[in-house]
N, C-alpha and C. Protein backbone atom coordinates (compact mmCIF):
# COMPACT_ATOMS: atom_id res chain seq x y z
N UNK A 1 0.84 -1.20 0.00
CA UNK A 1 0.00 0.00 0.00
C UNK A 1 0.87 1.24 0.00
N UNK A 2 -0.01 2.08 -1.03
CA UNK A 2 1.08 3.08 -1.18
C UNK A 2 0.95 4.15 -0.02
N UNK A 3 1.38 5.03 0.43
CA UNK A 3 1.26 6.55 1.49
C UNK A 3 0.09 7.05 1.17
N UNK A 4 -0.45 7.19 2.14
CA UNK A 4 -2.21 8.22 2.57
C UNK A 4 -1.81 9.17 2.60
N UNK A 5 -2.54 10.00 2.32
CA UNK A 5 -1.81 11.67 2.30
C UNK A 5 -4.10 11.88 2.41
N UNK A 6 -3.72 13.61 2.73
CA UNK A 6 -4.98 14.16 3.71
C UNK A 6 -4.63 15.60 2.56
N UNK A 7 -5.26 15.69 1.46
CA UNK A 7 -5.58 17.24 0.82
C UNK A 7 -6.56 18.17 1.44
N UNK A 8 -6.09 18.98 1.43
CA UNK A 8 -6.64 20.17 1.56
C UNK A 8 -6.77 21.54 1.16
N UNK A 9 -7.79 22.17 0.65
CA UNK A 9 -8.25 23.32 -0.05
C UNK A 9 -7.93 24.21 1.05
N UNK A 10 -7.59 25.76 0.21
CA UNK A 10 -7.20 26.62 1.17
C UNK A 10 -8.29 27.74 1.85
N UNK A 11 -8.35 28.60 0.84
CA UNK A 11 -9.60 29.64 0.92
C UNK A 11 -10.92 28.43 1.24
N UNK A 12 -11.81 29.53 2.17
CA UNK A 12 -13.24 28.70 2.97
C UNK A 12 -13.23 26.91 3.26
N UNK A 13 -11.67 26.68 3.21
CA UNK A 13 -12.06 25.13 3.87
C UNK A 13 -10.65 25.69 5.09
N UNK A 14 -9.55 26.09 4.98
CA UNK A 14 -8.72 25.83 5.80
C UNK A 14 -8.83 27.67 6.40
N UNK A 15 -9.03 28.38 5.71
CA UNK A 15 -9.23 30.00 5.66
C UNK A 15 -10.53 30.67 5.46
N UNK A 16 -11.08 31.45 6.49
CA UNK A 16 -12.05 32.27 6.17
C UNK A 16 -11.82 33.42 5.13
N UNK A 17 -12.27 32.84 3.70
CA UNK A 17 -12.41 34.05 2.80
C UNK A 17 -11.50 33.94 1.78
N UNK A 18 -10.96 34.58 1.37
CA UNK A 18 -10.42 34.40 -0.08
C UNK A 18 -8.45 35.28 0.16
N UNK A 19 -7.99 34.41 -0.04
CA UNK A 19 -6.71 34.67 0.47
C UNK A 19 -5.71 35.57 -0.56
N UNK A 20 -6.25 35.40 -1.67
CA UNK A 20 -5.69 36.15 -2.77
C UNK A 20 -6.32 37.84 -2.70
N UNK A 21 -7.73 38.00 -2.89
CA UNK A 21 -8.45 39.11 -2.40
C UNK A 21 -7.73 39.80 -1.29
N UNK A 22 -7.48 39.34 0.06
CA UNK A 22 -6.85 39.87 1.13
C UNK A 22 -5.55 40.54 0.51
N UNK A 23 -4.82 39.52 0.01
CA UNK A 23 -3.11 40.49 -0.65
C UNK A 23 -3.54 41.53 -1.72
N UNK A 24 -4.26 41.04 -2.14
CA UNK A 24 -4.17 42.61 -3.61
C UNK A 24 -5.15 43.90 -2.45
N UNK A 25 -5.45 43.77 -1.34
CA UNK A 25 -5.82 44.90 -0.53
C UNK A 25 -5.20 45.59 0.04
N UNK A 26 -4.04 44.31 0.47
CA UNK A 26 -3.31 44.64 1.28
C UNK A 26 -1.49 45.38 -0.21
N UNK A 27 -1.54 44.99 -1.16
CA UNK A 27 -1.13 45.48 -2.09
C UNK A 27 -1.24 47.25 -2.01
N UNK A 28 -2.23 47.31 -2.18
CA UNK A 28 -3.21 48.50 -2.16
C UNK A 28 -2.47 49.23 -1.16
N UNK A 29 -2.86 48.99 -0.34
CA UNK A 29 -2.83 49.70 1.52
C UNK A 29 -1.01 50.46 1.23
N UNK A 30 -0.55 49.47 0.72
CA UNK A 30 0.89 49.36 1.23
C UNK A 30 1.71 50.55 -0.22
N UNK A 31 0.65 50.76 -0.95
CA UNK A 31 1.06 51.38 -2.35
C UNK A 31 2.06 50.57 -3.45
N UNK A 32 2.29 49.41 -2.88
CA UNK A 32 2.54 48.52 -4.25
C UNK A 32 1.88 48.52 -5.06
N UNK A 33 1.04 48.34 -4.94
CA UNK A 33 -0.14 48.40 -6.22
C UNK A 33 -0.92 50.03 -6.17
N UNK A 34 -1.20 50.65 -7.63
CA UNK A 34 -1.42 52.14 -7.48
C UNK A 34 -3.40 51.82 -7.67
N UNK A 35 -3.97 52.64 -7.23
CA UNK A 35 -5.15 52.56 -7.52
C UNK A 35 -5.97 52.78 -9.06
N UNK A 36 -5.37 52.91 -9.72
CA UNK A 36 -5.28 53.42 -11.54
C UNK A 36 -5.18 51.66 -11.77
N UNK A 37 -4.00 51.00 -11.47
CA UNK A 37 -3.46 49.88 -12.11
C UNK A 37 -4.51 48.71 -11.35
N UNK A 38 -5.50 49.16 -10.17
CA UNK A 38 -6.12 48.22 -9.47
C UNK A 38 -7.72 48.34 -10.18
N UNK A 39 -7.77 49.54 -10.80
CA UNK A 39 -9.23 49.77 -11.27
C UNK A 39 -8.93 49.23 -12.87
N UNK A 40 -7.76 49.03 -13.34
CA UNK A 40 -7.47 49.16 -14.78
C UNK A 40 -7.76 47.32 -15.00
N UNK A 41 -7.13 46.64 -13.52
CA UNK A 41 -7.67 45.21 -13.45
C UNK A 41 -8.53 44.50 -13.44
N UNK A 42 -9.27 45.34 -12.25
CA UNK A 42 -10.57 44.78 -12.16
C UNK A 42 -11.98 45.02 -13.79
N UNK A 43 -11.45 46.26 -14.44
CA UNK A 43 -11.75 46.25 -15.43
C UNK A 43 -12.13 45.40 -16.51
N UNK A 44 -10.58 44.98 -16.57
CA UNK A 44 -10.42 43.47 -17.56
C UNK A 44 -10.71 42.55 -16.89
N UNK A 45 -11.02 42.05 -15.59
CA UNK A 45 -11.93 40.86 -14.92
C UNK A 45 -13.65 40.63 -15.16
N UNK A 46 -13.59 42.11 -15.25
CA UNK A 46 -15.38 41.94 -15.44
C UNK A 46 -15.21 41.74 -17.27
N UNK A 47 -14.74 42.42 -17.82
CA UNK A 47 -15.13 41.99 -19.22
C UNK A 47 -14.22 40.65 -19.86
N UNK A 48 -14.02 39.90 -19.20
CA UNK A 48 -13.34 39.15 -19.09
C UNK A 48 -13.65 38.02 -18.19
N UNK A 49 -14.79 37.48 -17.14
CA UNK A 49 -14.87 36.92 -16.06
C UNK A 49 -14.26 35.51 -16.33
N UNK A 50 -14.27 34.45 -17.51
CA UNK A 50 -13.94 33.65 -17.45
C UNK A 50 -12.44 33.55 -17.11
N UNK A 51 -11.66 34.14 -17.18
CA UNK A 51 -10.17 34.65 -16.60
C UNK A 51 -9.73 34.84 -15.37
N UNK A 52 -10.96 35.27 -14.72
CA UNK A 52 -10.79 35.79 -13.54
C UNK A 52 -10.11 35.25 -12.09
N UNK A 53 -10.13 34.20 -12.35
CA UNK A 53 -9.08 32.99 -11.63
C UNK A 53 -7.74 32.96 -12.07
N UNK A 54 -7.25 33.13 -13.39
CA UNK A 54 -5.88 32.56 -13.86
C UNK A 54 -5.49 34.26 -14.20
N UNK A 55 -6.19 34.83 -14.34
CA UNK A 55 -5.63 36.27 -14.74
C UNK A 55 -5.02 37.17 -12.82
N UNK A 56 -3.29 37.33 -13.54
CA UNK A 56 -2.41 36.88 -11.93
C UNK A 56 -1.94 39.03 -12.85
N UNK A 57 -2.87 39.26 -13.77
CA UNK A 57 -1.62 40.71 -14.52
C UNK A 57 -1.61 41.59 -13.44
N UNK A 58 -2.47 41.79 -12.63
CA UNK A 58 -2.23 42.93 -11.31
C UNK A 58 -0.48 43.06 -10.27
N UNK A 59 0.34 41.36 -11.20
CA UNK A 59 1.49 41.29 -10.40
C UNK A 59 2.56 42.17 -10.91
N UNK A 60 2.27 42.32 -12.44
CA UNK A 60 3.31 42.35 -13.96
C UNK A 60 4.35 43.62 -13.57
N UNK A 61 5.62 43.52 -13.10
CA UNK A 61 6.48 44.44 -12.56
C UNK A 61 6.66 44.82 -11.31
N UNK A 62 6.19 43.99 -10.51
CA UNK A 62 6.15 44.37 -9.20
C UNK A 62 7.62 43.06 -8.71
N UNK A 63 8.44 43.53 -7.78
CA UNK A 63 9.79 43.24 -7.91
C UNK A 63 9.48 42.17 -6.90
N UNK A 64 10.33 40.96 -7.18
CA UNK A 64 9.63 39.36 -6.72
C UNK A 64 9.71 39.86 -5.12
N UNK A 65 11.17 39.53 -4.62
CA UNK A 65 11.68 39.66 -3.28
C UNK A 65 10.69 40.62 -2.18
N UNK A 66 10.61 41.57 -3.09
CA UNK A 66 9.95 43.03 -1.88
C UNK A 66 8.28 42.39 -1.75
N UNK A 67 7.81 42.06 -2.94
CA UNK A 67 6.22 41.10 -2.93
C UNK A 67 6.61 40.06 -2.25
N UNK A 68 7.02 39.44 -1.99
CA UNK A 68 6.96 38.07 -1.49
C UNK A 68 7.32 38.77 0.09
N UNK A 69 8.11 39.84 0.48
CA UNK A 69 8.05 39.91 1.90
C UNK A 69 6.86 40.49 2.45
N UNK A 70 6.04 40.93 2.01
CA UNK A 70 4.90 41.92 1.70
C UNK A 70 4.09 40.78 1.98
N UNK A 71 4.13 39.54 1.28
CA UNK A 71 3.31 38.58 1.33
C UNK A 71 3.33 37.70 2.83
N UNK A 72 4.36 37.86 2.92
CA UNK A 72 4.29 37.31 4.79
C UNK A 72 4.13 38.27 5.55
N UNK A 73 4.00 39.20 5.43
CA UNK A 73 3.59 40.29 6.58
C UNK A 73 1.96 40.26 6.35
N UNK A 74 1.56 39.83 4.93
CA UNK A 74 -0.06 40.15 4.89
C UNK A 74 -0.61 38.84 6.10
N UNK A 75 0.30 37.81 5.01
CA UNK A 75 -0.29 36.39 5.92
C UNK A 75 -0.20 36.37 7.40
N UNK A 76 0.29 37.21 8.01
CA UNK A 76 0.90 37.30 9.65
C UNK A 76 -0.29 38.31 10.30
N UNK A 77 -0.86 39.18 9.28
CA UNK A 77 -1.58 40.46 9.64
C UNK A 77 -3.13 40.17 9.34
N UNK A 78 -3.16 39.62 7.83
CA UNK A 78 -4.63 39.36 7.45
C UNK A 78 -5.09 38.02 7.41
N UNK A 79 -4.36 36.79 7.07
CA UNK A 79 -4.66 35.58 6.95
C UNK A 79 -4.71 34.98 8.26
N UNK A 80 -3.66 34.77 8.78
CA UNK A 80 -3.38 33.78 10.06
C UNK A 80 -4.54 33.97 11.00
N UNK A 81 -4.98 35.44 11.25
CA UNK A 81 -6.18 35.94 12.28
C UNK A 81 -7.22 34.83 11.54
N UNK A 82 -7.33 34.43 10.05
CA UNK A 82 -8.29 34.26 9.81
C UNK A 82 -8.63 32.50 9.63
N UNK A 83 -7.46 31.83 9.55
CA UNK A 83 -7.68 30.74 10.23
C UNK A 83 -8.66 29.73 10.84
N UNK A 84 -8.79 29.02 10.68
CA UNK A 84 -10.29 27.91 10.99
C UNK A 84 -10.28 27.13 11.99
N UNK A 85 -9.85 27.66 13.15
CA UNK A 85 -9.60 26.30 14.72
C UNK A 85 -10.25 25.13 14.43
N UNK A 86 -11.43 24.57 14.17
CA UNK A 86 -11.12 23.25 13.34
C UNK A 86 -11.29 22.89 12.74
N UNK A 87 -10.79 23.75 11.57
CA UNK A 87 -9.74 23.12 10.02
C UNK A 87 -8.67 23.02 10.97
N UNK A 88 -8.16 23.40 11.61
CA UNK A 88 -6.46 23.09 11.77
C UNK A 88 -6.42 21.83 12.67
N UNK A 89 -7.73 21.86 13.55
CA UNK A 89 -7.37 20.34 14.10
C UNK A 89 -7.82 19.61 13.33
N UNK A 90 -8.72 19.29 12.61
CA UNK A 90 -8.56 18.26 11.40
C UNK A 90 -7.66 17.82 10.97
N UNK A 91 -6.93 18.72 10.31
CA UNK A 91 -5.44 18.85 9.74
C UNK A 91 -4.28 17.87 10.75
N UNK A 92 -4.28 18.67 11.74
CA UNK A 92 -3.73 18.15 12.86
C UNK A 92 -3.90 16.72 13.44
N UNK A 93 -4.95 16.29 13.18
CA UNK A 93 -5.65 14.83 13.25
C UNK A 93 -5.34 13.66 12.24
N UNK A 94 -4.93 14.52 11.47
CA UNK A 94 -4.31 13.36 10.08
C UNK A 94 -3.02 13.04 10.07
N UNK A 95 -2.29 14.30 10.46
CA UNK A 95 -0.88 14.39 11.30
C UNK A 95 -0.22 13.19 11.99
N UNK A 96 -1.04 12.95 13.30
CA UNK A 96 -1.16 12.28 14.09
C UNK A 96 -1.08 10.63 13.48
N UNK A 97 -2.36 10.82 12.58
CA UNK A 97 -2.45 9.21 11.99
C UNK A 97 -1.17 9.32 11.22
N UNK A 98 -0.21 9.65 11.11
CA UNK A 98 0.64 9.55 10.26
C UNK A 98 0.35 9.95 8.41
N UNK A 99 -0.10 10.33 8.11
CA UNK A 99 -0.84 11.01 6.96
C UNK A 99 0.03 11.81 6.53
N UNK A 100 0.23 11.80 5.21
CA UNK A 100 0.95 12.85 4.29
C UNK A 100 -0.04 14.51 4.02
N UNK A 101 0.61 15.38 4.63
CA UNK A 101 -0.49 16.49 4.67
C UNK A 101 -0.20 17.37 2.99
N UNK A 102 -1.15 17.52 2.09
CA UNK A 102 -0.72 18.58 1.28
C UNK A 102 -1.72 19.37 0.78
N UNK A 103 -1.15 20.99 0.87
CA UNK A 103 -2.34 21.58 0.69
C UNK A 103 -2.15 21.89 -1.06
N UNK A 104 -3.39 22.47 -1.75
CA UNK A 104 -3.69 22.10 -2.69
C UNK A 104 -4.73 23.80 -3.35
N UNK A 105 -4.30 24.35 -3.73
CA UNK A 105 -5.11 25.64 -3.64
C UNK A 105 -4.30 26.45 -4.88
N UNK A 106 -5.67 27.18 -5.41
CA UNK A 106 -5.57 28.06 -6.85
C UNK A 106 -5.06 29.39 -6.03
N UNK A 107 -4.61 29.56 -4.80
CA UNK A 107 -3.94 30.87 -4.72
C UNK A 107 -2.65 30.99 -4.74
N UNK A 108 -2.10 31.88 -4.60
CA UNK A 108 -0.23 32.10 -5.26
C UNK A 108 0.40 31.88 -4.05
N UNK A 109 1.41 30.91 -4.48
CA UNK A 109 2.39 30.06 -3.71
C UNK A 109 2.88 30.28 -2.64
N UNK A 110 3.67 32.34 -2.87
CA UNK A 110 4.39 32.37 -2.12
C UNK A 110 3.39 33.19 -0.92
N UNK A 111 2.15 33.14 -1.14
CA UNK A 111 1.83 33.82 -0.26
C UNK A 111 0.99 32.91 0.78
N UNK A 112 0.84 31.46 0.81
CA UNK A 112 0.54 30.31 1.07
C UNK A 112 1.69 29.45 1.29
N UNK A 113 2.73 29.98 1.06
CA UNK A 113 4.33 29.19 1.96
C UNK A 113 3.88 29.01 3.32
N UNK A 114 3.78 30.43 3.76
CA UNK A 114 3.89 30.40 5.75
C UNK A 114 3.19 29.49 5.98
N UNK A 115 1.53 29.15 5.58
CA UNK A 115 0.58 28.65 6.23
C UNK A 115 1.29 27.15 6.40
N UNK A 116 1.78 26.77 5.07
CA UNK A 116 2.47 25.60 5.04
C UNK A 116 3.57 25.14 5.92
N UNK A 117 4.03 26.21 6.12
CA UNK A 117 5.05 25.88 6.88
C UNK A 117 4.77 25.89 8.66
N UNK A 118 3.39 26.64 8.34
CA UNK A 118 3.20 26.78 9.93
C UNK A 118 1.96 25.18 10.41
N UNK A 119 1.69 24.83 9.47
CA UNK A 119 0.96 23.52 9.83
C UNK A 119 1.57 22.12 9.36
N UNK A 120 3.05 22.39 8.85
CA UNK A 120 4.01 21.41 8.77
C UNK A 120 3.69 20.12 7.07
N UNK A 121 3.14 21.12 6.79
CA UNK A 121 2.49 20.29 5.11
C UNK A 121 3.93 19.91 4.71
N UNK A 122 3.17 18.23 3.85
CA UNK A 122 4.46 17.71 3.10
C UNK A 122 4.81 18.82 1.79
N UNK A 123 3.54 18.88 1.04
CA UNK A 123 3.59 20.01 -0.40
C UNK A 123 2.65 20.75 -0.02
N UNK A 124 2.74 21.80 -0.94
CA UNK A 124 2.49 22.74 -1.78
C UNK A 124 2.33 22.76 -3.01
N UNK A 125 0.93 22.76 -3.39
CA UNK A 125 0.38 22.81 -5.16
C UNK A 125 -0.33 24.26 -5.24
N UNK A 126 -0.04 25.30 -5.58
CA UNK A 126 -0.46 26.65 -5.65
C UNK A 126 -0.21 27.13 -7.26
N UNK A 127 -0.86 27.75 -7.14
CA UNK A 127 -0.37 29.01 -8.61
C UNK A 127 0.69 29.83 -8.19
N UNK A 128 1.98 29.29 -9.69
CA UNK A 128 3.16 29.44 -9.29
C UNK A 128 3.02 30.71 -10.26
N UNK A 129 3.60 32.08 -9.94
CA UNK A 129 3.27 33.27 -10.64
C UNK A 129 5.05 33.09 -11.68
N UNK A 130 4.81 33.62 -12.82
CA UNK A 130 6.10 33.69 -13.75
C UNK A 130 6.87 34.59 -13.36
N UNK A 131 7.98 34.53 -13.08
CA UNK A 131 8.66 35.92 -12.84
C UNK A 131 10.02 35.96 -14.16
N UNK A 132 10.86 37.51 -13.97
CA UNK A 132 11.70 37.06 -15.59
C UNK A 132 12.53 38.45 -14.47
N UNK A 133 14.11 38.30 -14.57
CA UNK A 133 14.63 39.57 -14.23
C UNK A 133 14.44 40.07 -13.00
N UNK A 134 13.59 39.15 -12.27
CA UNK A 134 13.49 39.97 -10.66
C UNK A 134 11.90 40.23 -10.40
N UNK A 135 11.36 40.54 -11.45
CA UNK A 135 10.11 41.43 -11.80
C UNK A 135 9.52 39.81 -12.06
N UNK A 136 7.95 40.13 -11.64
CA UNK A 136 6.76 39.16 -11.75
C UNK A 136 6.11 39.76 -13.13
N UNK A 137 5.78 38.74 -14.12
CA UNK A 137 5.75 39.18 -15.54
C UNK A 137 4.06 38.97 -15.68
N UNK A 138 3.60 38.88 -14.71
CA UNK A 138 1.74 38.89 -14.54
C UNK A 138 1.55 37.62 -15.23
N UNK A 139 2.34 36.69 -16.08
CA UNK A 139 1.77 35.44 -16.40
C UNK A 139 2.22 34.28 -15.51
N UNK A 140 1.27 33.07 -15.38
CA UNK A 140 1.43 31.60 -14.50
C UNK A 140 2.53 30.99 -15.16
N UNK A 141 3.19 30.02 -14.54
CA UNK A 141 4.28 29.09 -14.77
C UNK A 141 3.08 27.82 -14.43
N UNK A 142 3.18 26.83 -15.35
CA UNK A 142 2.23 25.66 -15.24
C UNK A 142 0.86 25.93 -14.94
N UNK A 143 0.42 24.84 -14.80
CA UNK A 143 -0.90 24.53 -14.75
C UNK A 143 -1.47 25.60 -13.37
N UNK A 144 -2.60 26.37 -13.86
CA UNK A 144 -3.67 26.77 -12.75
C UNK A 144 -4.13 25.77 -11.76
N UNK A 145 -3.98 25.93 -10.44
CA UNK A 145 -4.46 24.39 -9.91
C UNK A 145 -6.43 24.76 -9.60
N UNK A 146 -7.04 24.97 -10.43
CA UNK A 146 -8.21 25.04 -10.23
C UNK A 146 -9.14 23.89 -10.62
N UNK A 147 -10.43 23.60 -10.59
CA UNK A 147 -11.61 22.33 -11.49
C UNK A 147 -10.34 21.21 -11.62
N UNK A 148 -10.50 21.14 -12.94
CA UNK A 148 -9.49 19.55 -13.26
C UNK A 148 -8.61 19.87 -13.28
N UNK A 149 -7.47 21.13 -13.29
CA UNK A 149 -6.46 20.95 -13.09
C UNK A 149 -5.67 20.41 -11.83
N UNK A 150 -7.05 20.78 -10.94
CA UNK A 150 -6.33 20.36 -9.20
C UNK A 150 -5.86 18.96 -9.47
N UNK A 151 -7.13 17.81 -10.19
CA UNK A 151 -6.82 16.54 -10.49
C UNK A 151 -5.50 16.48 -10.94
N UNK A 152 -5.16 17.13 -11.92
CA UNK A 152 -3.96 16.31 -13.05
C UNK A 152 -2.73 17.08 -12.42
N UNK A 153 -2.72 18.01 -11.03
CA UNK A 153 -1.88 18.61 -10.48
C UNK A 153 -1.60 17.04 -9.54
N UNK A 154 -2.28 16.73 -8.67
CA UNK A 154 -2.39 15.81 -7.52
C UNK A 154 -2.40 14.63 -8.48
N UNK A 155 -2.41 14.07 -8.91
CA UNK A 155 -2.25 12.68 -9.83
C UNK A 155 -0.70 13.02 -10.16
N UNK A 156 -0.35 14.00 -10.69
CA UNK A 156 1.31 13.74 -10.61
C UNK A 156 2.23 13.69 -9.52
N UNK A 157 1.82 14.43 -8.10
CA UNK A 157 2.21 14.80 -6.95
C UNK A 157 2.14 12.78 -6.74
N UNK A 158 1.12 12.23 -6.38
CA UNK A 158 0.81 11.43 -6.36
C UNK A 158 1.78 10.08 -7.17
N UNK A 159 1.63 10.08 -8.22
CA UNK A 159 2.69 9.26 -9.02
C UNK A 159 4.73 9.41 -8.95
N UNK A 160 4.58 10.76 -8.58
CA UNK A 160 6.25 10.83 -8.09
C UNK A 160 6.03 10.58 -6.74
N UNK A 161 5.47 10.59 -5.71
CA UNK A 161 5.40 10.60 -4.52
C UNK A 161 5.07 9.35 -3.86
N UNK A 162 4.24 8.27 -4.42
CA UNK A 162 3.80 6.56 -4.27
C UNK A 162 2.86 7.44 -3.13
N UNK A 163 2.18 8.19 -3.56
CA UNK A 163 0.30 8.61 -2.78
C UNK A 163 -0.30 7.58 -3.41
N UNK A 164 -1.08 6.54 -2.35
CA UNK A 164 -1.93 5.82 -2.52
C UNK A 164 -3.45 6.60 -2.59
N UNK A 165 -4.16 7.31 -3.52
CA UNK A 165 -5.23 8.01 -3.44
C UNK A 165 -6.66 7.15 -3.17
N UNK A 166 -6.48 6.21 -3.55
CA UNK A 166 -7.56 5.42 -3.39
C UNK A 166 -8.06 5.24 -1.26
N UNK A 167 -6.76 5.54 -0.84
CA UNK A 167 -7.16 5.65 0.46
C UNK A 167 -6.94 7.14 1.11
N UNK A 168 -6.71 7.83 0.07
CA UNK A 168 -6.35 9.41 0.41
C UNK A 168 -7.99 10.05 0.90
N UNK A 169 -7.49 11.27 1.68
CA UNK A 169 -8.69 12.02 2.16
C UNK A 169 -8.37 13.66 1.45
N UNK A 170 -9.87 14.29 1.26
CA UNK A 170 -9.35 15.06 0.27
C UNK A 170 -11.19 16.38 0.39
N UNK A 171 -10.36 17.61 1.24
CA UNK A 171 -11.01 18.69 2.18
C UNK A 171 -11.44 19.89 0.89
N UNK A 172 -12.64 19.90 0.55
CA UNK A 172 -12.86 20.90 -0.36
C UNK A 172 -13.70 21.54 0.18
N UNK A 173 -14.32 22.94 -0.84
CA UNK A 173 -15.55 24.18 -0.47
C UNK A 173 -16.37 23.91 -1.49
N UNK A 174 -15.39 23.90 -3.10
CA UNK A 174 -16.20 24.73 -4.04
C UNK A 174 -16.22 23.41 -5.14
N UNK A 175 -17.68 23.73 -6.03
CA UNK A 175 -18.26 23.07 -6.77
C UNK A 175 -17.10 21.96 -7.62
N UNK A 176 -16.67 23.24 -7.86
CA UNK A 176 -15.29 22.52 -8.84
C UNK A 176 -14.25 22.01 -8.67
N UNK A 177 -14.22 21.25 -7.49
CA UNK A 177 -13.53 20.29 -6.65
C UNK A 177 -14.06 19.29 -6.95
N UNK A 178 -15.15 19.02 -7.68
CA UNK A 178 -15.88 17.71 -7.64
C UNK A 178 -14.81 16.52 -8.75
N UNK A 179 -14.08 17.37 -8.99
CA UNK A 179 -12.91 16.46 -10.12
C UNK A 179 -12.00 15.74 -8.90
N UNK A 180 -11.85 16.80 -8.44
CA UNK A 180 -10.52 16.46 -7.39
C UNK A 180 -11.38 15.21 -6.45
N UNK A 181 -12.87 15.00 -5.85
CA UNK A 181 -13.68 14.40 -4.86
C UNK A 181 -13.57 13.08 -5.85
N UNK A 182 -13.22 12.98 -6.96
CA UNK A 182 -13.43 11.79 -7.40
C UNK A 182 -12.04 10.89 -7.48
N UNK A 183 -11.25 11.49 -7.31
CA UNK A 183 -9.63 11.08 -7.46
C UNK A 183 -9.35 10.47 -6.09
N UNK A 184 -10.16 10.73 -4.63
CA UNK A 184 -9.48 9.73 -3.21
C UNK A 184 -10.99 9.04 -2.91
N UNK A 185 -10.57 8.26 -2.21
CA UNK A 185 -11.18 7.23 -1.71
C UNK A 185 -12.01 8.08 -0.78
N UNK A 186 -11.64 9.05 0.20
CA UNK A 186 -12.39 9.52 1.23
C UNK A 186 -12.46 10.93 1.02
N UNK A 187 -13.60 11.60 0.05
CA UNK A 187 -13.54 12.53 -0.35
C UNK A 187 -14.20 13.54 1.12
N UNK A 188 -14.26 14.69 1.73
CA UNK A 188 -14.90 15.44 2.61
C UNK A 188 -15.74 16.75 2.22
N UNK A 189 -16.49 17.07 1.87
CA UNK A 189 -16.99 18.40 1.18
C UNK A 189 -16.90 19.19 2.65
N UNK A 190 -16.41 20.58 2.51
CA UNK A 190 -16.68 21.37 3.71
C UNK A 190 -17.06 22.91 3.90
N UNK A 191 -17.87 22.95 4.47
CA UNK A 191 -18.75 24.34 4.51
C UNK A 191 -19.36 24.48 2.68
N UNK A 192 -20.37 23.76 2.13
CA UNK A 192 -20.48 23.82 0.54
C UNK A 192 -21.57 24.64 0.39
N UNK A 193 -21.48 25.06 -0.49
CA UNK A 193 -22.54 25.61 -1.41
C UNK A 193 -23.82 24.82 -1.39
N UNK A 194 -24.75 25.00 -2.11
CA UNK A 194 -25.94 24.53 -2.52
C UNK A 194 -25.83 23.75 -3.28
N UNK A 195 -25.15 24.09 -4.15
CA UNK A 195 -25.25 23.48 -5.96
C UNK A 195 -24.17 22.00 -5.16
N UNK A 196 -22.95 22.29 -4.58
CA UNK A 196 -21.95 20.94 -3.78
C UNK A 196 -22.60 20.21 -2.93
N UNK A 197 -23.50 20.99 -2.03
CA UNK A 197 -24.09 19.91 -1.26
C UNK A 197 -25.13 18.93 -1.89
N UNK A 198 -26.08 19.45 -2.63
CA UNK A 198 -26.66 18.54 -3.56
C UNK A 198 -25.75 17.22 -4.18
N UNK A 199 -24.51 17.65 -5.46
CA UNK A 199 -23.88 16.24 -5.29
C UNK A 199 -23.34 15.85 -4.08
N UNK A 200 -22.85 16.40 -3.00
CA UNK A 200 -22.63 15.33 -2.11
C UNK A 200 -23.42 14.30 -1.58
N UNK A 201 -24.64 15.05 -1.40
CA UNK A 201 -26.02 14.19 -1.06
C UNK A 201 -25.95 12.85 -1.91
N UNK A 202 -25.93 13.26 -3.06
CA UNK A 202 -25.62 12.48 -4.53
C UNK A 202 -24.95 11.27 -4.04
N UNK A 203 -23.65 11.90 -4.11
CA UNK A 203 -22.46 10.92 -3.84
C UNK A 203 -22.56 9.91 -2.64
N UNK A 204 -22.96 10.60 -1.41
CA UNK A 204 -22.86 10.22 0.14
C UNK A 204 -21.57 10.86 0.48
N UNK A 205 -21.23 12.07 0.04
CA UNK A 205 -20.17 12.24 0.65
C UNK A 205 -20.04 12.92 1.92
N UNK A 206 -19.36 12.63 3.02
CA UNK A 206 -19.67 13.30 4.09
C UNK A 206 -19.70 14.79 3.83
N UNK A 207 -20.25 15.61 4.67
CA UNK A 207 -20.39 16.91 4.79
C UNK A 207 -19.91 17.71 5.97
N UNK A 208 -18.97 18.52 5.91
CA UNK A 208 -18.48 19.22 7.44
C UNK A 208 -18.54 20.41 7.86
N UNK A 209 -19.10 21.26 8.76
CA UNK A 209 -18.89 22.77 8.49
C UNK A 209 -17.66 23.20 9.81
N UNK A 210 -16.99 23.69 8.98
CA UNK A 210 -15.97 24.14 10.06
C UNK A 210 -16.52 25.85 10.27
């Protein structure tokens, strides 16, 4: 038997709220980001919504090192407060069983390091932002880990790693996890929607609200 490993989604399963939203505010606050270049974004999101997940251009010139420290001061200031006491003992509970912990989330990497590092995760599968010269070039490096990409992200994690998924456990929010709920043996839907709880009902998949 291969290694159990315990996935987990970041934003509304392990985090109250949207963890990417919090940094481009906190972007804002801090004048990294100018308010011209934040209205010029959100612009192209609305006429644009299908993008609106993989479109990272609000980063494009902003200098890696000084963002990425920016990014642990947000996570220390806006994220960590926001935290799920039990999502983390869950987490913490799989730990214990000896469980491979990895979190698994469409938000940017480096700003989802700390959490990782502060709840002792084996990986990290995030949206890895492109950088060229120092400077973040507003485009992704690989796959978006969102819908099916989370799958074909974690199926490779999985195949270099000897993750036995068939006995894996695997912590989602949103609809479009239902790719990823079909890839472990012990799928968990948590805090869901309407439209998720219905297939879970479907499925039998347990249901949790943290």
């Amino acid at each position: 038997m291969g290694t159990i490993a315990a996935i987990f989604d970041v934003d509304m399963t392990l985090v109250q709220g949207s963890t990417e939203r919090l940094f481009f505010q906190y972007l804002l606050r801090h004048n990294m980001l100018k308010a011209t270049q934040a209205m010029a974004y959100l612009a192209r999101l609305a006429s644009n919504p299908e993008d609106r997940f993989r479109d990272k251009s609000y980063l494009r010139g902003l200098p890696v090192k000084e963002t990425e420290a920016l990014a642990r001061q947000c996570y220390a200031e806006m994220i960590a407060p926001r935290l799920i006491p039990q999502a983390l003992a869950c987490l913490r509970e799989h730990k214990a069983k000896g469980h491979r912990i990895v979190l698994l989330t469409g938000s940017l990497s480096f700003l989802i390091r700390p959490l990782k590092e502060m709840v002792g995760a084996d990986w990290l599968i995030a949206t890895e932002p492109a950088h060229s010269n120092g400077c973040f070039t507003g485009e992704i490096a690989g796959l978006h880990p969102r819908g099916k990409n989370k799958e074909l992200l974690l199926y490779d994690l999985s195949r270099r790693q000897g993750l036995d998924l068939s006995q894996s456990y695997a912590y989602a929010d949103h609809f479009e996890d239902r790719s990823l709920f079909g890839q472990v043996g012990y799928p968990v839907v948590v805090n869901p929607s309407w439209r998720l709880k219905r297939l879970a009902r479907k499925h039998r998949w347990p249901i949790r609200y943290f």
